[in-house]
Protein backbone atom coordinates (compact mmCIF):
# COMPACT_ATOMS: atom_id res chain seq x y z
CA UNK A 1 -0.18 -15.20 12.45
CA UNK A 2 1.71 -13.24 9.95
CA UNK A 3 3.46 -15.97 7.98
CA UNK A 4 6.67 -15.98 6.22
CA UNK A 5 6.74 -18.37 2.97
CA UNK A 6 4.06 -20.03 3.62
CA UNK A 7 3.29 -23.62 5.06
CA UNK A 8 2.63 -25.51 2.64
CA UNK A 9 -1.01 -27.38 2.23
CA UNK A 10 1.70 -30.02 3.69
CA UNK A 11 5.19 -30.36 2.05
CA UNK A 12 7.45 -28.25 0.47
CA UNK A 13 7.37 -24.39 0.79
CA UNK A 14 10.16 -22.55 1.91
CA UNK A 15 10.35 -20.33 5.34
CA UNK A 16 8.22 -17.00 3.64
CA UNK A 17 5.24 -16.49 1.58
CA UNK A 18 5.27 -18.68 -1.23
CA UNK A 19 7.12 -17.16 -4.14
CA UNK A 20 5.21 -15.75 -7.27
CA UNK A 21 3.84 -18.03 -9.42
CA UNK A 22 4.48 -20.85 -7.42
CA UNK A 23 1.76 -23.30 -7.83
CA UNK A 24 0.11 -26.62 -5.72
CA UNK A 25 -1.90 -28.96 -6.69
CA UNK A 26 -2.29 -30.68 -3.22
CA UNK A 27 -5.00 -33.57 -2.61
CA UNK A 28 -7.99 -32.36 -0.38
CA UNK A 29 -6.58 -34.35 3.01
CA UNK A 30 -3.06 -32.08 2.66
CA UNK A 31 -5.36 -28.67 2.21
CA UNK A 32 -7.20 -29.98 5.51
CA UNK A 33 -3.77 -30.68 6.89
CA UNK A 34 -2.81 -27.00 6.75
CA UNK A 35 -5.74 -25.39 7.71
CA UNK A 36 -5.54 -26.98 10.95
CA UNK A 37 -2.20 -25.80 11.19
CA UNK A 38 -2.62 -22.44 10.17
CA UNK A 39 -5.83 -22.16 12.65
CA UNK A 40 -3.92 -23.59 15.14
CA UNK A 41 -1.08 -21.32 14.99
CA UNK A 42 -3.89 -18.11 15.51
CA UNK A 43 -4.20 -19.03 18.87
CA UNK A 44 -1.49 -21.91 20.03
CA UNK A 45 2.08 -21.84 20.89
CA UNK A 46 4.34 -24.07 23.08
CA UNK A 47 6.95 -21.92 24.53
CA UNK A 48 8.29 -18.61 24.76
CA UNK A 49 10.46 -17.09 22.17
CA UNK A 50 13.75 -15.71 23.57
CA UNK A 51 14.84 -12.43 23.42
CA UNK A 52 16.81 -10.57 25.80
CA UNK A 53 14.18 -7.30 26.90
CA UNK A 54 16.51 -4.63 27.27
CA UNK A 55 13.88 -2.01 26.24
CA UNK A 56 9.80 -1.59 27.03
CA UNK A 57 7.52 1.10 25.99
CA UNK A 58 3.55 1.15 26.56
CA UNK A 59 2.45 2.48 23.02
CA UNK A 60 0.74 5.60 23.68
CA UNK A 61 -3.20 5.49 23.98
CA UNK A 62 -3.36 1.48 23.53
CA UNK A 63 -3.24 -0.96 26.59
CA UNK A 64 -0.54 -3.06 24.28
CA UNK A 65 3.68 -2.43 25.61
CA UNK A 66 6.08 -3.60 23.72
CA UNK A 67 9.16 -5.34 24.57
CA UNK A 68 13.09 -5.82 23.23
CA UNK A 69 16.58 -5.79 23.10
CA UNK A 70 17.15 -2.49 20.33
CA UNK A 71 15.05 0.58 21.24
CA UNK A 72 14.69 1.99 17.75
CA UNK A 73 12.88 -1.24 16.75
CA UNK A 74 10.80 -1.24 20.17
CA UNK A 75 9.51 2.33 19.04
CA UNK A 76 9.17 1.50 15.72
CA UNK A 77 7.30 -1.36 16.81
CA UNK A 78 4.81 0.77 19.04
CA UNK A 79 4.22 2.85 15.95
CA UNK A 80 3.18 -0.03 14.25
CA UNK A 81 0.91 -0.69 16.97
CA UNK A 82 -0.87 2.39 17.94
CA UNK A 83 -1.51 2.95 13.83
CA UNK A 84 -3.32 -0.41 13.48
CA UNK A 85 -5.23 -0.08 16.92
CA UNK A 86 -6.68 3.79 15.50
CA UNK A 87 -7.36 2.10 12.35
CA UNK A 88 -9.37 -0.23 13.68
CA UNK A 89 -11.11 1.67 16.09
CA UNK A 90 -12.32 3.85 13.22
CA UNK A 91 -13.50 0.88 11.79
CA UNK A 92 -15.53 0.72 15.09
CA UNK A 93 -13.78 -2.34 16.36
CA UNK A 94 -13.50 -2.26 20.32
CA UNK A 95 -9.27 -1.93 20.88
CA UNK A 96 -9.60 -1.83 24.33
CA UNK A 97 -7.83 -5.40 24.84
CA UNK A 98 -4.39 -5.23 26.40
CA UNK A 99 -1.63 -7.08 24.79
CA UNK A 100 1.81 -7.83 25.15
CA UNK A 101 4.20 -7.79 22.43
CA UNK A 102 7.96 -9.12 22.43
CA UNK A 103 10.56 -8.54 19.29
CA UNK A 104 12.14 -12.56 19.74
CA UNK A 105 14.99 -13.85 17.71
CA UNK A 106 13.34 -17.06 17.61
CA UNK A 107 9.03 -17.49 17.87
CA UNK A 108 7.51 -19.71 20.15
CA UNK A 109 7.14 -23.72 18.96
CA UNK A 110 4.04 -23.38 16.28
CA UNK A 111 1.64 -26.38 15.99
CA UNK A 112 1.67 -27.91 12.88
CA UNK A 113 5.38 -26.56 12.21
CA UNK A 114 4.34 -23.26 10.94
CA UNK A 115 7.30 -20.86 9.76
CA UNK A 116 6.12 -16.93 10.28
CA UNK A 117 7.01 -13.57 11.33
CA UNK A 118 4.96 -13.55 14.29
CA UNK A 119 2.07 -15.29 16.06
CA UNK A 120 0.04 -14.72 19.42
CA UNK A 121 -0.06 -17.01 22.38
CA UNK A 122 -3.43 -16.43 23.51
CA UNK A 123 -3.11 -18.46 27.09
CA UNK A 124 -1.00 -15.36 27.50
CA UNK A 125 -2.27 -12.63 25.52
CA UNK A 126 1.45 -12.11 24.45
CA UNK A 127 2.32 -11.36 20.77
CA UNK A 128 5.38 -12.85 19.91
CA UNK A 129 7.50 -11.06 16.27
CA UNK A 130 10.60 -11.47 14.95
CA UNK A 131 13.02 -8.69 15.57
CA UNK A 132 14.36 -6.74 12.25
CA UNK A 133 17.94 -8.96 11.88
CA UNK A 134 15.46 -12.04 11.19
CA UNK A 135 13.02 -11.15 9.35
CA UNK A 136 15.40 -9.68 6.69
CA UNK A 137 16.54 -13.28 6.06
CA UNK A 138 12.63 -14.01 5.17
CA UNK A 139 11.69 -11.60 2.43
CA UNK A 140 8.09 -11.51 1.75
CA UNK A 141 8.72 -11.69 -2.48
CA UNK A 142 12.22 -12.84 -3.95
CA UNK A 143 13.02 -9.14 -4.35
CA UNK A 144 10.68 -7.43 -1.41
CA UNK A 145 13.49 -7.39 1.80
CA UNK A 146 11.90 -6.59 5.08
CA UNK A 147 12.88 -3.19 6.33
CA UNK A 148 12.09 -0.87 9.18
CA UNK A 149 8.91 -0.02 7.23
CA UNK A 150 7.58 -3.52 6.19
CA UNK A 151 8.66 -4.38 10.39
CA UNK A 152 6.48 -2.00 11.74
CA UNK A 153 3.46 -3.14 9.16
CA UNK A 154 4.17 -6.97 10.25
CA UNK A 155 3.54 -5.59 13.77
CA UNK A 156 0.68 -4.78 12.76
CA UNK A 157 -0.47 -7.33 11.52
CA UNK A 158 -0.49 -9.49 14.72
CA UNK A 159 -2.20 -6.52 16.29
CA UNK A 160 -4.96 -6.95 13.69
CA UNK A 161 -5.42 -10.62 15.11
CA UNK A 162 -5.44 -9.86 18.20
CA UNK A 163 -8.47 -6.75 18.16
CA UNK A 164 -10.20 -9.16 15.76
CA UNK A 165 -10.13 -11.84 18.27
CA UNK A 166 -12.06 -9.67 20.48
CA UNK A 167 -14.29 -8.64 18.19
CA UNK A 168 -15.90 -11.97 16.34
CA UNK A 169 -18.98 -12.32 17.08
CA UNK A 170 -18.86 -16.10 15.73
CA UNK A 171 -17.13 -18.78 17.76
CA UNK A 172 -15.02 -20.35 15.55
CA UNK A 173 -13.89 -17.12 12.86
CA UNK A 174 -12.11 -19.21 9.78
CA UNK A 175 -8.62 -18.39 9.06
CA UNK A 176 -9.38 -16.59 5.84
CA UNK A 177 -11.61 -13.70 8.19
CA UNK A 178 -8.93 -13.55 10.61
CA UNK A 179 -6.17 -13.11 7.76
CA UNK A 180 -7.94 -10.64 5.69
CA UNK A 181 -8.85 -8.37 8.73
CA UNK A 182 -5.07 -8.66 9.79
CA UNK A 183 -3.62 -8.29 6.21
CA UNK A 184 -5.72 -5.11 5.91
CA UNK A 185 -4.31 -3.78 8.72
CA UNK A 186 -1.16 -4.58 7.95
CA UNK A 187 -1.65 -2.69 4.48
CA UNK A 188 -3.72 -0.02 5.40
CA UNK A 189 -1.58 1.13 8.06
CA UNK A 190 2.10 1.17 5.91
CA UNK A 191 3.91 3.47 5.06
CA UNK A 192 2.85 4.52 1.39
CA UNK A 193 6.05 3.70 -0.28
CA UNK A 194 6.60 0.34 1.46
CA UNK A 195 3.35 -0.40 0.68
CA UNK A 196 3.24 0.77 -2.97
CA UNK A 197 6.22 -1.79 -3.20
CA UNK A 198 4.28 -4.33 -2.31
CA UNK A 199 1.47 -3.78 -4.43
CA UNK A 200 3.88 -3.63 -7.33
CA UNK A 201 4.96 -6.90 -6.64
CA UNK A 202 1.59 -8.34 -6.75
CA UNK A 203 -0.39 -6.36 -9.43
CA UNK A 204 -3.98 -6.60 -10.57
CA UNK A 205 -7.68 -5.36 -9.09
CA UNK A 206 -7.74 -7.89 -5.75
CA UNK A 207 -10.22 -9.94 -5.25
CA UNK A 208 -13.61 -8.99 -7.33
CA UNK A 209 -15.89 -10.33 -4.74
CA UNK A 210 -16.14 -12.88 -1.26
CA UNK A 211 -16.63 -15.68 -3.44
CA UNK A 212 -12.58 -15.50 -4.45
CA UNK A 213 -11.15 -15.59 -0.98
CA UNK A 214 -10.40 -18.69 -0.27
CA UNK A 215 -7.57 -20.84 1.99
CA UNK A 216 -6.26 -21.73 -1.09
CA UNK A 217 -4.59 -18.85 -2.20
CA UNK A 218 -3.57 -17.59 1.08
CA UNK A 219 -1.56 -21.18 1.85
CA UNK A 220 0.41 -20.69 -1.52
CA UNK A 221 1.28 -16.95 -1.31
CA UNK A 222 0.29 -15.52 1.81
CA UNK A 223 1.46 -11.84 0.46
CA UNK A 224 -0.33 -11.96 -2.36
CA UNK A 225 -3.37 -12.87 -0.74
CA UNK A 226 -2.96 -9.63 1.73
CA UNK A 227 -2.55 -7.15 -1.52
CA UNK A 228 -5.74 -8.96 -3.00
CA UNK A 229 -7.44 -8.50 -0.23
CA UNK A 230 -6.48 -4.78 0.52
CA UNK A 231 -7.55 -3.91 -2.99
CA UNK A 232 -10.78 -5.46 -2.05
CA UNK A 233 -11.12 -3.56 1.25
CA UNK A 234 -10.41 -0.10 -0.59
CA UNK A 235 -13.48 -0.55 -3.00
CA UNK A 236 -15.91 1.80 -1.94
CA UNK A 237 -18.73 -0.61 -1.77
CA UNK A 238 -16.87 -2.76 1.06
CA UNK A 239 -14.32 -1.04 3.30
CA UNK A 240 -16.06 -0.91 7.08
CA UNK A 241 -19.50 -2.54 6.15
CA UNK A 242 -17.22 -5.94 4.86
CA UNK A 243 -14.98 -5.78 7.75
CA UNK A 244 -18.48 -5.92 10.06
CA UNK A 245 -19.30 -8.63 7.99
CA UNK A 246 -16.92 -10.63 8.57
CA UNK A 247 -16.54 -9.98 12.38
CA UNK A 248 -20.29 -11.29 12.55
CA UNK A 249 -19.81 -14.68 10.34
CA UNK A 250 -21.87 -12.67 7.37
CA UNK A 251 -18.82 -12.99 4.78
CA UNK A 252 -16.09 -15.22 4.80
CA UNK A 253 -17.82 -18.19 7.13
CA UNK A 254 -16.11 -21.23 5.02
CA UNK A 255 -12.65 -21.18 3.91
CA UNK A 256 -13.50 -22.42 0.70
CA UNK A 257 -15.98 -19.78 -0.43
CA UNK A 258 -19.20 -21.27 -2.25
């Protein structure tokens, strides 16, 4: 799920990524309370966002089509696909899992209340992401809009769920693996300029080590937590041989790391 301001660990955040420098000092029950919502909303969803699908295109090379109303965003939209699914696959993560992905107006009902930019109904191996018009009224900073760019990266995003899904080799991945594979994507595969923007709203060195990604910080400030996390993937010493970590329950096991 690629969320907007983030649920809170129960109460009050607004609809995107929690702004910078907010802060939460939530009792242990309400930081139990959310990560059962935000691990339910990897893999749960009650109905089907609506959207009328004017336009379809099967991204080239990738068993994933994509479906909406505008055509420029339904291209732009199998961009974002087809980069994430070669990324990955150099990463040597199987991509052969088909997919379905709709550009909604509205998402599916999320357990747990979750607001996002997208999620994936697994009963249906359907990715469901808002269409360009709403996600500009969630920016992912107070001055970081969503354009075309930052669309096509939130794409994919929920494509970096959905290969990682296929790819655990641990029955019950925690959210923080399944977010830092798909935030990686999601950062990897950007633009350079929308992504430099990004980083610039969140500076520093990432996250020195395993031991500092934690639930925590992604509940508070989801976006944060994805440039942290890219700078740790672009260290030499982790890149690929993390990401296989991770996939195999070797590095991010607990969510709130030892």
């Amino acid at each position: 799920m690629t969320p907007a301001h983030p649920a809170p660990p129960v109460a009050t955040r607004g609809p995107a990524g929690a702004m910078p420098g907010a802060r939460a000092r939530a009792p242990r029950n309400r930081i139990r309370a959310a990560t059962a919502a935000a691990a339910a909303a990897l893999v749960f969803a009650a109905a089907a966002g609506t959207v009328a699908q004017a336009e379809s295109l099967q991204c080239a090379g990738t068993g994933v089509t994509v479906h909406g109303a505008d055509r420029a965003e339904v291209r732009g939209a199998c961009g974002g696909v087809v980069t994430a699914m070669a990324f990955l696959a150099a990463l040597g993560l199987d991509t052969s899992a088909a997919a379905e992905v709709r550009l909604v107006e509205t998402l599916p009902a999320i357990q747990g209340g979750a607001a996002a930019y997208g999620c994936k109904v697994k009963s249906e191996d359907r990715i469901y992401v808002l269409n360009l018009a709403e996600c500009r009224k969630l920016p992912l900073a107070p001055d970081l809009q969503v354009d075309a760019a930052i669309h096509r990266g939130l794409v994919a995003h929920e494509v970096g769920h959905h290969v990682a899904a296929a790819n655990f080799r641990v029955p019950r991945p925690t959210v923080v693996a399944h977010e830092y594979i798909a935030y990686v994507t999601m950062m990897a595969t950007m633009d350079r300029e929308a992504r430099e923007r990004i980083l610039a709203q969140f500076p520093g060195t990432g996250f020195e080590s395993a031991r500092e990604i934690g639930l925590t910080i992604y509940l508070l400030d989801p976006t944060r937590f994805g440039a942290h996390a890219y700078r740790h993937f672009m260290r030499p010493e982790n890149g690929a041989a993390f990401i296989g970590q991770v996939l195999s329950g070797r590095a991010l096991a607990t969510e709130t790391p030892p």
